[in-house]
Protein backbone atom coordinates (compact mmCIF):
# COMPACT_ATOMS: atom_id res chain seq x y z
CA UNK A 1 110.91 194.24 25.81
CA UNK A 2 111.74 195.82 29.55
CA UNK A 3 114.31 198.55 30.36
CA UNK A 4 116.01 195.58 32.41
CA UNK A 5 116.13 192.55 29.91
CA UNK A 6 119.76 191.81 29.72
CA UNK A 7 120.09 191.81 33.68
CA UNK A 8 117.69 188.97 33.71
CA UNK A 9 119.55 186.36 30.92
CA UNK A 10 121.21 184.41 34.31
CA UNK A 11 118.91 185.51 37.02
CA UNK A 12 120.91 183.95 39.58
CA UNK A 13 124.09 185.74 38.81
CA UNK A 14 122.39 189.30 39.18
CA UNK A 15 124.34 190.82 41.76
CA UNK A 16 124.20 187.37 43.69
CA UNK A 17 120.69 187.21 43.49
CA UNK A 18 117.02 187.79 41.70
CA UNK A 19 115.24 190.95 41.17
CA UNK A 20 113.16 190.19 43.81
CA UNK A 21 115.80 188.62 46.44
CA UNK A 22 117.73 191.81 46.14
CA UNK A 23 115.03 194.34 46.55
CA UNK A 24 114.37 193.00 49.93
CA UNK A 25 118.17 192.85 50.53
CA UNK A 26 118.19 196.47 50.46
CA UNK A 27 114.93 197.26 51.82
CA UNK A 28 115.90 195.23 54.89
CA UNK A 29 118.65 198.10 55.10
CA UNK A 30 116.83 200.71 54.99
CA UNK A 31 114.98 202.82 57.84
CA UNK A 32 110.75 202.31 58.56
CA UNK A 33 110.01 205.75 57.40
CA UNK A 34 111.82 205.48 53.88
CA UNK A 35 110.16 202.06 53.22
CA UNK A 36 106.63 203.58 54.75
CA UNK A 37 106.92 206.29 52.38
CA UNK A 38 108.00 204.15 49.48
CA UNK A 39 104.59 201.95 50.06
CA UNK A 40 102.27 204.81 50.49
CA UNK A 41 103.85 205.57 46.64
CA UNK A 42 103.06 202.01 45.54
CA UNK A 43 99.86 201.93 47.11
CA UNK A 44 99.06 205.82 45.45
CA UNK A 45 99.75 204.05 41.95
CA UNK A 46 97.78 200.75 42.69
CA UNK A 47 94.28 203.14 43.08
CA UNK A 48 95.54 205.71 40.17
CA UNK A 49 95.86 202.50 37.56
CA UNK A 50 92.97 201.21 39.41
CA UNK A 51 90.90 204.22 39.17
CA UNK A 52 91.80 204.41 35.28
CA UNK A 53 91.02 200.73 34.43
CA UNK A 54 87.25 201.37 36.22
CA UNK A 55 86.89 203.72 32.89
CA UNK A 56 86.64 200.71 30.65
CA UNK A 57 86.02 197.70 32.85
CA UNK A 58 83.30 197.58 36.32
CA UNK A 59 85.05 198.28 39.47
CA UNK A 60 83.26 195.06 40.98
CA UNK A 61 85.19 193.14 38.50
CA UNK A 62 88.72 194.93 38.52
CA UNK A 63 90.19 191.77 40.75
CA UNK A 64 88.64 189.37 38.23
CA UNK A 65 89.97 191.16 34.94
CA UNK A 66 93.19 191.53 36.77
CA UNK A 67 93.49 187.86 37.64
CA UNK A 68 92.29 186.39 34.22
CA UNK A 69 94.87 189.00 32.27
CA UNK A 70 97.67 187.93 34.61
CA UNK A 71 97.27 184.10 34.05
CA UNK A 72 96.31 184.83 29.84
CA UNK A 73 99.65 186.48 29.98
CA UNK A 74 101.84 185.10 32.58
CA UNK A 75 105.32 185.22 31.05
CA UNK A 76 105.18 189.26 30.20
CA UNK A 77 103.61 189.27 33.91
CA UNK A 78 106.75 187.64 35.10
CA UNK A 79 108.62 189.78 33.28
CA UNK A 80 107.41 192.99 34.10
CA UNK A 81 107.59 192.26 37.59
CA UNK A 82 111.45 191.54 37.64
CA UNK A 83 111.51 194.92 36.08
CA UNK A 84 109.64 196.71 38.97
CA UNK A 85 111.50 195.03 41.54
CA UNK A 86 115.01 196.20 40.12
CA UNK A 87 112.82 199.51 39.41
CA UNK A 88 111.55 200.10 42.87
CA UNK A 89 115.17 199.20 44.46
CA UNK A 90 116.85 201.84 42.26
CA UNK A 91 114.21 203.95 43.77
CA UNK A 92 115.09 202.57 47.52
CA UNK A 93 119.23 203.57 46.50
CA UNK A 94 118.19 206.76 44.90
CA UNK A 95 116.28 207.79 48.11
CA UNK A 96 118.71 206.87 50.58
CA UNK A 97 121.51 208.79 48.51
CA UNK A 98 118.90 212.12 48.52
């Protein structure tokens, strides 16, 4: 179960929109340099889980395993994502009010 389960019961009704609606809401808000920053973080996490998943699987196959465990599990996928976006836009809010 995600951190951010009940918010998602009537994903329409969240703060007039979905988890992913509303992180670009507020990322459209924001300046170039906080959102540059914020992607360089994303992008430094992408190669770290990358990096760790090349320990048990070939790094020429990483996009295949990826793709194959993201349509065996789609619905904890979709789940997990929703969770990210509200994730990374408490992250956007958090660095704005730094």
């Amino acid at each position: 179960m995600s951190k951010f389960d009940a918010l998602f019961e009537d994903e329409d009704d969240i703060f007039a929109g979905s988890p992913v609606s509303k992180y670009w809401d507020i990322s459209a808000q924001l300046s170039q340099d906080l959102i540059k920053d914020e992607f360089d973080v994303l992008i430094e996490r992408i190669a770290v889980m990358e990096a760790m998943l090349s320990k048990t699987h070939e790094y020429e196959d990483l996009d295949r395993t990826i793709k194959n465990y993201a349509l065996s599990n789609y619905d904890e996928i979709n789940e997990l994502k929703k969770s990210l976006y509200m994730e990374l836009a408490g992250q956007l809010i958090y660095r704005v009010s730094e």
